[in-house]
N, C-alpha and C. Protein backbone atom coordinates (compact mmCIF):
# COMPACT_ATOMS: atom_id res chain seq x y z
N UNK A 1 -18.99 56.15 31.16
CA UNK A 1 -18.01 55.47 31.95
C UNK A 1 -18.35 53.98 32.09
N UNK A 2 -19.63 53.73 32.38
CA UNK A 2 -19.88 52.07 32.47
C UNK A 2 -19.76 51.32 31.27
N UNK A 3 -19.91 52.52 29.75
CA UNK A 3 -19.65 51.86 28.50
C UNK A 3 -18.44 51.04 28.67
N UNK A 4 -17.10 52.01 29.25
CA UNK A 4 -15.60 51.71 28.86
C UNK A 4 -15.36 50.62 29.94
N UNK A 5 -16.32 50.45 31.02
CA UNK A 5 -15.53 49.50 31.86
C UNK A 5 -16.62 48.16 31.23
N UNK A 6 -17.90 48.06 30.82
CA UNK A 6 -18.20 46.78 29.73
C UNK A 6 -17.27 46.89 29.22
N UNK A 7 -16.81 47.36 28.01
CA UNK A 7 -15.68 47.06 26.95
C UNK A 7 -14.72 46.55 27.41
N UNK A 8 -14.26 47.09 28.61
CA UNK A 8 -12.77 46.11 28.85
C UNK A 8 -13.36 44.85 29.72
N UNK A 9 -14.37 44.64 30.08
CA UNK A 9 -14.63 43.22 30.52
C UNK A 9 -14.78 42.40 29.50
N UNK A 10 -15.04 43.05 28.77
CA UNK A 10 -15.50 42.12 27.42
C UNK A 10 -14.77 41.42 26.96
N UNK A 11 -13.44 42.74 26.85
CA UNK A 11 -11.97 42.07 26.03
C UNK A 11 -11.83 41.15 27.05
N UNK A 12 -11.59 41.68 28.25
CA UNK A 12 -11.03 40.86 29.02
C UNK A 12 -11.46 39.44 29.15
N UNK A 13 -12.78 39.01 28.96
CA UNK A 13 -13.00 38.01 28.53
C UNK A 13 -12.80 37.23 27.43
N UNK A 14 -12.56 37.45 26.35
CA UNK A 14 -12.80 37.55 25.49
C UNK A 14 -11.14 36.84 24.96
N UNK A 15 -10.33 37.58 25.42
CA UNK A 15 -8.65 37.25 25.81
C UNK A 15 -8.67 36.02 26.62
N UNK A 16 -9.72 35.75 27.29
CA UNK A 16 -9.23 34.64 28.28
C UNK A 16 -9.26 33.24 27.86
N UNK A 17 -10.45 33.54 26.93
CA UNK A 17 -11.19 32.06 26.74
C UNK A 17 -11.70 32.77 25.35
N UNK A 18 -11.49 31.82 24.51
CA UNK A 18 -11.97 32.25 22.95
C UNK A 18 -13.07 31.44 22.94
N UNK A 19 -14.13 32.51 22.35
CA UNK A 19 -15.83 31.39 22.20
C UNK A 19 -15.62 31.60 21.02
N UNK A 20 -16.72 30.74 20.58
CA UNK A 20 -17.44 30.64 19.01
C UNK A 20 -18.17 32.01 19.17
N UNK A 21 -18.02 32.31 17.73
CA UNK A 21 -18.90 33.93 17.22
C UNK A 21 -20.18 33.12 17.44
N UNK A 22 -20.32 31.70 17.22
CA UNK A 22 -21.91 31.47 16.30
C UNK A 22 -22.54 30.84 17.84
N UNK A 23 -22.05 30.33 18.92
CA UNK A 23 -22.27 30.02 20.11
C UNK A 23 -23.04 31.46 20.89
N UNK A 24 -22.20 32.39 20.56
CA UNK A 24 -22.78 33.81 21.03
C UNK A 24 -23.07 34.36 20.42
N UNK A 25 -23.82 34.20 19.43
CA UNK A 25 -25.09 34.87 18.97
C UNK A 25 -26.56 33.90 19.15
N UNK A 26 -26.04 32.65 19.34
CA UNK A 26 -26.96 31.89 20.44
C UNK A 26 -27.76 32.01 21.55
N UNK A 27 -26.38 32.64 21.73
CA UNK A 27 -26.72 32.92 23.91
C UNK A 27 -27.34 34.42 23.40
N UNK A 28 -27.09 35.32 23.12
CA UNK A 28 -27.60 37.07 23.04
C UNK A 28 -28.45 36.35 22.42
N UNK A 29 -29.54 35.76 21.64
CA UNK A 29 -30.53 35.80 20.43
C UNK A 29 -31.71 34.96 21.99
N UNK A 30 -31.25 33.75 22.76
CA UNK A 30 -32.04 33.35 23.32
C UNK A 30 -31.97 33.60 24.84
N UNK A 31 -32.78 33.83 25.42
CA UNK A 31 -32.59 34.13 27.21
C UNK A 31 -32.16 32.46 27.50
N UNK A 32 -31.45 32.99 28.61
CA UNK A 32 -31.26 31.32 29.19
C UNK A 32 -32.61 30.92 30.37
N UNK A 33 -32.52 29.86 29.48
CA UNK A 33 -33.75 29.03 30.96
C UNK A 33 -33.15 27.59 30.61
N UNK A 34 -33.88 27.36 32.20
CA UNK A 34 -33.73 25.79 32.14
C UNK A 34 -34.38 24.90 31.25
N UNK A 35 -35.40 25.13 30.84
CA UNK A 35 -35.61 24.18 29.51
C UNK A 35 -35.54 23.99 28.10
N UNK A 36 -34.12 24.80 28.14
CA UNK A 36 -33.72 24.68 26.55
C UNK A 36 -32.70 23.52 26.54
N UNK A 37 -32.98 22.71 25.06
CA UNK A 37 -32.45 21.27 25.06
C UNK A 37 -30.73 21.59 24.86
N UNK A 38 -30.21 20.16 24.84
CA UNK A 38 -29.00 20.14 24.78
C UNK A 38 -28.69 20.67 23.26
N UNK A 39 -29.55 20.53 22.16
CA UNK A 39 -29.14 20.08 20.73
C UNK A 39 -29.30 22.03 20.55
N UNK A 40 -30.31 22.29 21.41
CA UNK A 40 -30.16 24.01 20.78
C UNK A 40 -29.04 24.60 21.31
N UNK A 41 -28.16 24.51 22.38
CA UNK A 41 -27.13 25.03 23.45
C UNK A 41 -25.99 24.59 22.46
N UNK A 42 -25.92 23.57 21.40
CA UNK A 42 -24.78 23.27 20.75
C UNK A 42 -24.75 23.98 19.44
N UNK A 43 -23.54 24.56 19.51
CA UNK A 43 -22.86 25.57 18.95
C UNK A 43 -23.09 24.52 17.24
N UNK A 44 -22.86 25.18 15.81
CA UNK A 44 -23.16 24.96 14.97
C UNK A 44 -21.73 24.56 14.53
N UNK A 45 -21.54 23.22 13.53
CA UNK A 45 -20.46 23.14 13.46
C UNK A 45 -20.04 23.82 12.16
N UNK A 46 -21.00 23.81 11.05
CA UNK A 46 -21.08 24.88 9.65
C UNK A 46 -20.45 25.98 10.15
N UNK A 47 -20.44 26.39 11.09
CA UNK A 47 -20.26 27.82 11.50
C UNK A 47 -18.76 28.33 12.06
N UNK A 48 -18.55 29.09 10.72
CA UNK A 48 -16.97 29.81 10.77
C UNK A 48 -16.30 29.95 12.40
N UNK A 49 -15.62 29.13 12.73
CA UNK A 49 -15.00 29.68 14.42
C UNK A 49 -13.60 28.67 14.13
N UNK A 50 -12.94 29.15 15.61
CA UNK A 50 -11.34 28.33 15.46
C UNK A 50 -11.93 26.61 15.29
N UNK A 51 -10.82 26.43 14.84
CA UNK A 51 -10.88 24.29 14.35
C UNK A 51 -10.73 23.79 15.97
N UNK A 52 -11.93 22.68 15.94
CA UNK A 52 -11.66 21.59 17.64
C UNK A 52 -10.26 21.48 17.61
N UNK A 53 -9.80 21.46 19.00
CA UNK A 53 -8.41 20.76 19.46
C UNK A 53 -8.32 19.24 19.07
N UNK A 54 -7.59 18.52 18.73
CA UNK A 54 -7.48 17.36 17.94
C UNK A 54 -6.48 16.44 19.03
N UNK A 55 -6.44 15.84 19.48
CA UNK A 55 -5.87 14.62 20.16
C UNK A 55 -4.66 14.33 20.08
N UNK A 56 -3.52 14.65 20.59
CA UNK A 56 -2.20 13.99 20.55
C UNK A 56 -2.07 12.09 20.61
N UNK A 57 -2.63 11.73 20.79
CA UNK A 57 -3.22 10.27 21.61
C UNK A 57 -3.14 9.75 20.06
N UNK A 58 -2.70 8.34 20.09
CA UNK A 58 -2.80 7.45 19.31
C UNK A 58 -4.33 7.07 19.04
N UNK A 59 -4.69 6.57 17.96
CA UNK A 59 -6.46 6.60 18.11
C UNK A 59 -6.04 5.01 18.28
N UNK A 60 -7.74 4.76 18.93
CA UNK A 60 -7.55 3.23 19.16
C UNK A 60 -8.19 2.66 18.58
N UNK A 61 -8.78 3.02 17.34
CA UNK A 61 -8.87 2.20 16.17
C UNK A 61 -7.76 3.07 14.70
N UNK A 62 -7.39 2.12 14.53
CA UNK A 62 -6.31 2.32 13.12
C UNK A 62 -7.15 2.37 12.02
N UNK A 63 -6.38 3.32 10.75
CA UNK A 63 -7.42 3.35 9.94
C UNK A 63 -6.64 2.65 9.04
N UNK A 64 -5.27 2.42 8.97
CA UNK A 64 -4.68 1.32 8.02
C UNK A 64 -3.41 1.07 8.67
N UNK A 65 -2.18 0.63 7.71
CA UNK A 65 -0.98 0.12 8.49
C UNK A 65 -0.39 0.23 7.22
N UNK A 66 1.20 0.67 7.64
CA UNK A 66 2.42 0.86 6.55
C UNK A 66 2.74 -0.71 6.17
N UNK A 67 3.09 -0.86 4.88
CA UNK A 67 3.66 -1.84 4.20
C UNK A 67 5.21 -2.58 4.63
N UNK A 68 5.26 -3.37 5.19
CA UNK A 68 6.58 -4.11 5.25
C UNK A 68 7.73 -3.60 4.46
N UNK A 69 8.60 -3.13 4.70
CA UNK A 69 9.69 -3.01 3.89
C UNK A 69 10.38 -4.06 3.11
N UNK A 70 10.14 -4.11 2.01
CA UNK A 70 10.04 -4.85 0.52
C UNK A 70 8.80 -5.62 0.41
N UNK A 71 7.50 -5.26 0.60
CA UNK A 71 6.26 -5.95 0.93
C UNK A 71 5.69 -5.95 -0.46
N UNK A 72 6.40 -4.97 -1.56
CA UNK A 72 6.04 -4.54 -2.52
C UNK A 72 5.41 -5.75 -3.55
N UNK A 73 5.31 -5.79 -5.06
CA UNK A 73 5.18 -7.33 -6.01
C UNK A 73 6.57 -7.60 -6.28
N UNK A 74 6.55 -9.19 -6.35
CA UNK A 74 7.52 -9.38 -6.36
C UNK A 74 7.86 -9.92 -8.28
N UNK A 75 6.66 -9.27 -8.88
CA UNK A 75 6.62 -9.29 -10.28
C UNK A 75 5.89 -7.87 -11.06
N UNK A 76 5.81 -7.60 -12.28
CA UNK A 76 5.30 -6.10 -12.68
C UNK A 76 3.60 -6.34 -12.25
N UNK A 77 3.21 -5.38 -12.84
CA UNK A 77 1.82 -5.13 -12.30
C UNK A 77 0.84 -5.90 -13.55
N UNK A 78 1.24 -5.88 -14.45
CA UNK A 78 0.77 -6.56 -15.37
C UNK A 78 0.33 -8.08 -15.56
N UNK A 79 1.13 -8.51 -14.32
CA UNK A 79 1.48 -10.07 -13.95
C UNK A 79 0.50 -10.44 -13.74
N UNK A 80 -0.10 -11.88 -13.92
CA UNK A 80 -1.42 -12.46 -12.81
C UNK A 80 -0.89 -12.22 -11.59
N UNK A 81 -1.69 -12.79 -10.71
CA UNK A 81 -1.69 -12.61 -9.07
C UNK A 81 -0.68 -14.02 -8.84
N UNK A 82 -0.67 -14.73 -8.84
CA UNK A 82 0.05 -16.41 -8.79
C UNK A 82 1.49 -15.56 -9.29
N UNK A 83 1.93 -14.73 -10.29
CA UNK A 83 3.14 -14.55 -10.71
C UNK A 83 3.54 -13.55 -9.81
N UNK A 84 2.86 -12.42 -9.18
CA UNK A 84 3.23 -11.26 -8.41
C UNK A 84 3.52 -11.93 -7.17
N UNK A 85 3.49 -12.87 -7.05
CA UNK A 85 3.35 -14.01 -5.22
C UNK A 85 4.39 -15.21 -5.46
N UNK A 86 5.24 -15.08 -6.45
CA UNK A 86 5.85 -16.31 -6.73
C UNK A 86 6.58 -16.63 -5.40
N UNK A 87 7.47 -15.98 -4.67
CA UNK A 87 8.14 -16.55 -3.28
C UNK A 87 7.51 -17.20 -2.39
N UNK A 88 6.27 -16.43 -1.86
CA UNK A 88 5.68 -17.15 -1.12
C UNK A 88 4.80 -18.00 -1.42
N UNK A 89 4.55 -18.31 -2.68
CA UNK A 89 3.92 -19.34 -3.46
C UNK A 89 4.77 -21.15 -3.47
N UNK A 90 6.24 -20.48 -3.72
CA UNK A 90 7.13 -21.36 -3.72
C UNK A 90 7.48 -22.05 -2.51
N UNK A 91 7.59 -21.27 -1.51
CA UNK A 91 7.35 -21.42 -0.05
C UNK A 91 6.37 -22.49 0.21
N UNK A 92 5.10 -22.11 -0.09
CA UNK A 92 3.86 -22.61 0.72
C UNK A 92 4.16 -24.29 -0.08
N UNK A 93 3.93 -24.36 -1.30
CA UNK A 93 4.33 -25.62 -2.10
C UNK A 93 5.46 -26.51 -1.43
N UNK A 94 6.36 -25.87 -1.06
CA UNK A 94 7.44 -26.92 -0.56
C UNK A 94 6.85 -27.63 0.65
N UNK A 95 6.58 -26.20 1.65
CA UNK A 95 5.74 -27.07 2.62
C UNK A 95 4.48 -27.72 2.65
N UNK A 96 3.74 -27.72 1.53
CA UNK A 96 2.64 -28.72 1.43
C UNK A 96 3.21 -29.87 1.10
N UNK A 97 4.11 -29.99 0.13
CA UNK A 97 4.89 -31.01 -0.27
C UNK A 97 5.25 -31.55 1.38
N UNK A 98 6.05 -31.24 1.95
CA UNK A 98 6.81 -31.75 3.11
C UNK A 98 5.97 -32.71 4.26
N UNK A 99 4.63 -31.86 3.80
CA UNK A 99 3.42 -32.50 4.82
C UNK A 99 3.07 -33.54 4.04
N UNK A 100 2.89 -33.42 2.88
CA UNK A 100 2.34 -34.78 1.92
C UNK A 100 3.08 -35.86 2.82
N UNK A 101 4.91 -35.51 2.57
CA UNK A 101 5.68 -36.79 2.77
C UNK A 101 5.53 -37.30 4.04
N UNK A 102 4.85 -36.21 5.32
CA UNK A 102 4.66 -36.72 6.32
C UNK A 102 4.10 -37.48 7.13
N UNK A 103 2.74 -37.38 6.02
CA UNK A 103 1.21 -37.89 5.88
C UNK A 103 1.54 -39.05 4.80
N UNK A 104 2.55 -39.15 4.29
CA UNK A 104 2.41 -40.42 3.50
C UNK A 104 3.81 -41.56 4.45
N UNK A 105 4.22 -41.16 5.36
CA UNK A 105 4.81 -42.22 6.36
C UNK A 105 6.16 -41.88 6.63
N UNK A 106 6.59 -40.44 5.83
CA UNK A 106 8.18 -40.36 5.63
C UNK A 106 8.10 -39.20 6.64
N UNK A 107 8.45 -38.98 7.88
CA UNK A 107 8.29 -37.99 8.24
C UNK A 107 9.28 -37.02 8.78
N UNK A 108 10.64 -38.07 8.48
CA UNK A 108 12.05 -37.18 7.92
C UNK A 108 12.23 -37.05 7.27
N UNK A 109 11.68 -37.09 5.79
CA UNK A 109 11.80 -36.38 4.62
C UNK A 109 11.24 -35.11 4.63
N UNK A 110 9.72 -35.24 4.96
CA UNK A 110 8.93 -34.33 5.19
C UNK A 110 8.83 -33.38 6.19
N UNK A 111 9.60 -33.58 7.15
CA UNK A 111 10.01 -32.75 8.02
C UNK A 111 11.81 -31.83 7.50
N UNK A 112 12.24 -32.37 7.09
CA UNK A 112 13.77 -31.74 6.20
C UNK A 112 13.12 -31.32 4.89
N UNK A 113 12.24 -31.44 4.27
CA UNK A 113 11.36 -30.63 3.01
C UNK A 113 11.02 -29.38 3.78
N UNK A 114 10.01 -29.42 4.92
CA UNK A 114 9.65 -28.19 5.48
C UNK A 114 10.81 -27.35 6.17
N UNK A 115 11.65 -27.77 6.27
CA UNK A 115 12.92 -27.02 7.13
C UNK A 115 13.72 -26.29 5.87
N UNK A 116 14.09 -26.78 5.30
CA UNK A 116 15.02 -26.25 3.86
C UNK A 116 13.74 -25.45 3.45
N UNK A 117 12.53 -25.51 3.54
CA UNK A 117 11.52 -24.60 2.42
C UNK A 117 11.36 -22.90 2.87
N UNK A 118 11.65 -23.16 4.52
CA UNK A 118 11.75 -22.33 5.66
C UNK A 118 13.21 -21.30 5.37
N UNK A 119 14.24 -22.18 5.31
CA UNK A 119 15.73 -21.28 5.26
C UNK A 119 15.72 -20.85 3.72
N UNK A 120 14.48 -21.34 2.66
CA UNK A 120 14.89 -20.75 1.63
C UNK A 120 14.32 -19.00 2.00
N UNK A 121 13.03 -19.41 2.51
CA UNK A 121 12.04 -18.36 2.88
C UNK A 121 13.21 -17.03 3.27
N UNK A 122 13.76 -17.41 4.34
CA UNK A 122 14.86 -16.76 4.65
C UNK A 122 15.52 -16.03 3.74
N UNK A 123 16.55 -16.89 2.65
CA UNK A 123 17.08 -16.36 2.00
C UNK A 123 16.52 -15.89 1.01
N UNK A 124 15.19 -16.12 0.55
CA UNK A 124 15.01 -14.97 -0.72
C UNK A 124 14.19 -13.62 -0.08
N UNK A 125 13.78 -13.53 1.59
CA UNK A 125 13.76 -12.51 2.01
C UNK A 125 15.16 -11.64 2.04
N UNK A 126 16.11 -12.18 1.89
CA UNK A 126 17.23 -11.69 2.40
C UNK A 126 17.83 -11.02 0.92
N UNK A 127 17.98 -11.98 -0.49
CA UNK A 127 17.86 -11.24 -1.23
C UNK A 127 17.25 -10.78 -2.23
N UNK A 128 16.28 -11.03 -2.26
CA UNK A 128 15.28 -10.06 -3.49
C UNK A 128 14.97 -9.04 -2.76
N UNK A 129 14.39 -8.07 -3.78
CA UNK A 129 14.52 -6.75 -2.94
C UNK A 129 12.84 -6.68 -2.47
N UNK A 130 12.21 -7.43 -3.11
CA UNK A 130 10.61 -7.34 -2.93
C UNK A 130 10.25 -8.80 -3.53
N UNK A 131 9.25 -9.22 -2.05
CA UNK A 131 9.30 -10.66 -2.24
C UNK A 131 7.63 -10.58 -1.77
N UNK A 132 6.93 -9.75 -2.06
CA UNK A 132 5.66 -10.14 -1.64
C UNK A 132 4.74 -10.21 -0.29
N UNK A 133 4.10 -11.29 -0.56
CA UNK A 133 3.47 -11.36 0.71
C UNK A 133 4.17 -12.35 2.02
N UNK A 134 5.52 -12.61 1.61
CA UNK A 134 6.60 -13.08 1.95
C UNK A 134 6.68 -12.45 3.31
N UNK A 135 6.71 -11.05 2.85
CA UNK A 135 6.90 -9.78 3.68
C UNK A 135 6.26 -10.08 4.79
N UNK A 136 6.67 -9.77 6.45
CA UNK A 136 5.75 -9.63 6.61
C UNK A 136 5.65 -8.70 8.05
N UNK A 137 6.86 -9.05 8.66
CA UNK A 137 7.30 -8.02 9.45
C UNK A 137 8.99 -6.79 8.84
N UNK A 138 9.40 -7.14 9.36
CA UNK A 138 10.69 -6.38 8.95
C UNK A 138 11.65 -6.91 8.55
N UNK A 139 12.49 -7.08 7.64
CA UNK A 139 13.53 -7.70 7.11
C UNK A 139 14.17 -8.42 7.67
N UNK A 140 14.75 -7.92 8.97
CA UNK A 140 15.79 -8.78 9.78
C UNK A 140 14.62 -9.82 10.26
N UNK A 141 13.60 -9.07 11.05
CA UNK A 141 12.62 -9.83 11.72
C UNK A 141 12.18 -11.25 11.01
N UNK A 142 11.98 -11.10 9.59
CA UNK A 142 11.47 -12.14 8.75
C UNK A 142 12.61 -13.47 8.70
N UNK A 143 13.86 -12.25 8.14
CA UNK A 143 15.33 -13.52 7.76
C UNK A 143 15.16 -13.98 9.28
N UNK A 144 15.28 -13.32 10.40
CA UNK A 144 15.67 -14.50 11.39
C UNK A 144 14.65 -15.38 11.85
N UNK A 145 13.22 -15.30 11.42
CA UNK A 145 12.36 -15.71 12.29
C UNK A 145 12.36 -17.06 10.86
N UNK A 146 12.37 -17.21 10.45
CA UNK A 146 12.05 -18.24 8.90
C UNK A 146 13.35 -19.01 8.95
N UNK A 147 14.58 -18.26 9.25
CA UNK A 147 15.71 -18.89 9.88
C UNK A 147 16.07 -19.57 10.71
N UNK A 148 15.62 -19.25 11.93
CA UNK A 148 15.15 -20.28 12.95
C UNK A 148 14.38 -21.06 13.09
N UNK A 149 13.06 -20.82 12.55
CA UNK A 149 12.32 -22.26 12.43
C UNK A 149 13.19 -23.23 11.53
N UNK A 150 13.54 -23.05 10.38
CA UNK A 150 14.16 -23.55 9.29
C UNK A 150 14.94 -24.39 10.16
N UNK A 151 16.05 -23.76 10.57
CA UNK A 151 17.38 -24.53 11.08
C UNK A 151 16.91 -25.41 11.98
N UNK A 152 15.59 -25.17 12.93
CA UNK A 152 15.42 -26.14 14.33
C UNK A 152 14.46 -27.16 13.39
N UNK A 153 13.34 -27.10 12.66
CA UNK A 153 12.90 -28.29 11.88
C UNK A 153 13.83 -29.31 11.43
N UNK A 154 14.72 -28.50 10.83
CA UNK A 154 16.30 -29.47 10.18
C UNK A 154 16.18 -30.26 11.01
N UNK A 155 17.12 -29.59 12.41
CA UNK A 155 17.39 -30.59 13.12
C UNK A 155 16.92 -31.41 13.88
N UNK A 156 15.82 -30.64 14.12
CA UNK A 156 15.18 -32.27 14.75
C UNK A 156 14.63 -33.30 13.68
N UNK A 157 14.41 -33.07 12.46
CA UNK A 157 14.48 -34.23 11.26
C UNK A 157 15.86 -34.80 11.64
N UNK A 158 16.85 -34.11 11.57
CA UNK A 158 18.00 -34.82 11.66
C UNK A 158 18.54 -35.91 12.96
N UNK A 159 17.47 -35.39 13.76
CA UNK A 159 18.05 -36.33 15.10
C UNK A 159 16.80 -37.04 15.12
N UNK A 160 15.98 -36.88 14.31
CA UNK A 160 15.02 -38.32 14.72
C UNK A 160 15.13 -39.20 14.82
N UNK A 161 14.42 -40.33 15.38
CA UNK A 161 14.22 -41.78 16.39
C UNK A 161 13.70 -42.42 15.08
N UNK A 162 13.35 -43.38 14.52
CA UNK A 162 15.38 -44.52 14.83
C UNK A 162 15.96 -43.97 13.86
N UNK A 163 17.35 -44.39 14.45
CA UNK A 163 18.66 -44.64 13.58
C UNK A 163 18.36 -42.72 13.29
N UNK A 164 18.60 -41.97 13.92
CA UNK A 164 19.00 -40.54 13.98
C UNK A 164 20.32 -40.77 12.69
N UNK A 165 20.06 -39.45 11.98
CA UNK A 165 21.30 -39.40 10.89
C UNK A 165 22.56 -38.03 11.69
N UNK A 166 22.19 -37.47 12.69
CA UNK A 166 23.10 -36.58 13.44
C UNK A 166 22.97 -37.35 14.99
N UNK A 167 24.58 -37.19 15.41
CA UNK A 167 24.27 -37.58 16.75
C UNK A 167 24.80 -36.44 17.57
N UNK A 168 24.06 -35.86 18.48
CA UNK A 168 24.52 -34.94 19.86
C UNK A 168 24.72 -35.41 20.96
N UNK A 169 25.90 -35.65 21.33
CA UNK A 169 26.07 -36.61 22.65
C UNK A 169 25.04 -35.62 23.95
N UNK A 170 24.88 -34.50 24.05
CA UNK A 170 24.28 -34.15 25.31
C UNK A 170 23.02 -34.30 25.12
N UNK A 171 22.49 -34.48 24.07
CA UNK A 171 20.65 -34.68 23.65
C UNK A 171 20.53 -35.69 24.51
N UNK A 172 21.48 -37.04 24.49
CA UNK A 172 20.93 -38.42 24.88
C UNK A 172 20.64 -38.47 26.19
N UNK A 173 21.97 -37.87 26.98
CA UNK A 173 21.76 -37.23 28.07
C UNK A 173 20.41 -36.47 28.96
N UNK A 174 20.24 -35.50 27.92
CA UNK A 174 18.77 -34.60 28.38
C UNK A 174 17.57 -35.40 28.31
N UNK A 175 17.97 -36.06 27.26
CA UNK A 175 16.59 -37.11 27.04
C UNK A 175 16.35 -38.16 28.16
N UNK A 176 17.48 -38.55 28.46
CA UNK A 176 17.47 -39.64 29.80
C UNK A 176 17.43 -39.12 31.02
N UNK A 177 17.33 -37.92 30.80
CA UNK A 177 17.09 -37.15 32.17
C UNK A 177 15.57 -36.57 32.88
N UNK A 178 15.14 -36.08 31.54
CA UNK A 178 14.17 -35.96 31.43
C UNK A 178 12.61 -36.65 31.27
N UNK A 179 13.23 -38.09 30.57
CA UNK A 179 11.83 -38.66 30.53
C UNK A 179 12.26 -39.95 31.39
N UNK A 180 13.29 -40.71 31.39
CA UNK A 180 13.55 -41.87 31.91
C UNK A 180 13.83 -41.69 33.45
């Protein structure tokens, strides 16, 4: 009779809480005392039992990151590296150029070089289908963000001091409000 009522404690445990086979043959193989180390009390991980519970949780180190959509080459694979990068190659050139002219005294040229180099950026994100390292957030994200710098460089090349080539009657305004 005390056999059958062990046995169903057993299950009954056993149902409640799932151990490792290899944890309990640990515990039955050694008496417990207080001075057995932590490293012998740990269960073997070689050892056939259910898989650890695994983390729903974002880990907080990343082990990589998805590719920009059209982040791809923007030439075959065969290409040098300078030919697989041509957009943003073309890009970076205009605006070195733009800084040259800025650094050499023109700095509405060179400021309308870097603005147009910007809205091209834009548009060949917008249409090639894979533009490189161009890429760099998300499509829209890229066209509008290269778009807007683009268009606001323009214009303030365009309204520069002296002899501005655009005039905004409320600029003069803000300006005299603000600093004068």
């Amino acid at each position: 009779m005390e056999a059958e009522r062990d046995g169903a404690e057993e299950m009954a445990q056993q149902t409640a809480k799932p151990v490792n086979a290899a944890a309990n043959a640990v515990k039955a193989a050694a008496p417990e005392s207080p001075a057995r180390s932590a490293a012998e009390a740990a269960p073997d991980p070689a050892a056939p039992g259910p898989e650890p519970r695994t983390s729903r949780r974002f880990p907080s180190v990343t082990r990589d990151t998805a590719r920009p959509e059209g982040g791809g080459r923007a030439a075959p694979r065969d290409a040098p590296a300078p030919a697989r990068q041509w957009p943003m190659l073309s890009v970076l050139a205009a605006t070195a150029a733009g800084l040259l002219f800025t650094a050499m005294g023109h700095p509405r040229a060179g400021c309308l070089v870097i603005g147009v180099a910007l809205i091209a950026a834009a548009v060949l994100r917008r249409v090639l289908p894979s533009v490189g390292m161009l890429a760099v957030r998300s499509r829209f994200t890229d066209m509008a963000t290269y778009g807007l710098l683009g268009v606001a460089i323009t214009l303030l090349a365009l309204v520069m001091e002296p002899r501005p080539w655009l005039e905004i009657p409320f600029l003069e305004t803000a300006v005299r409000f603000t600093v004068r």
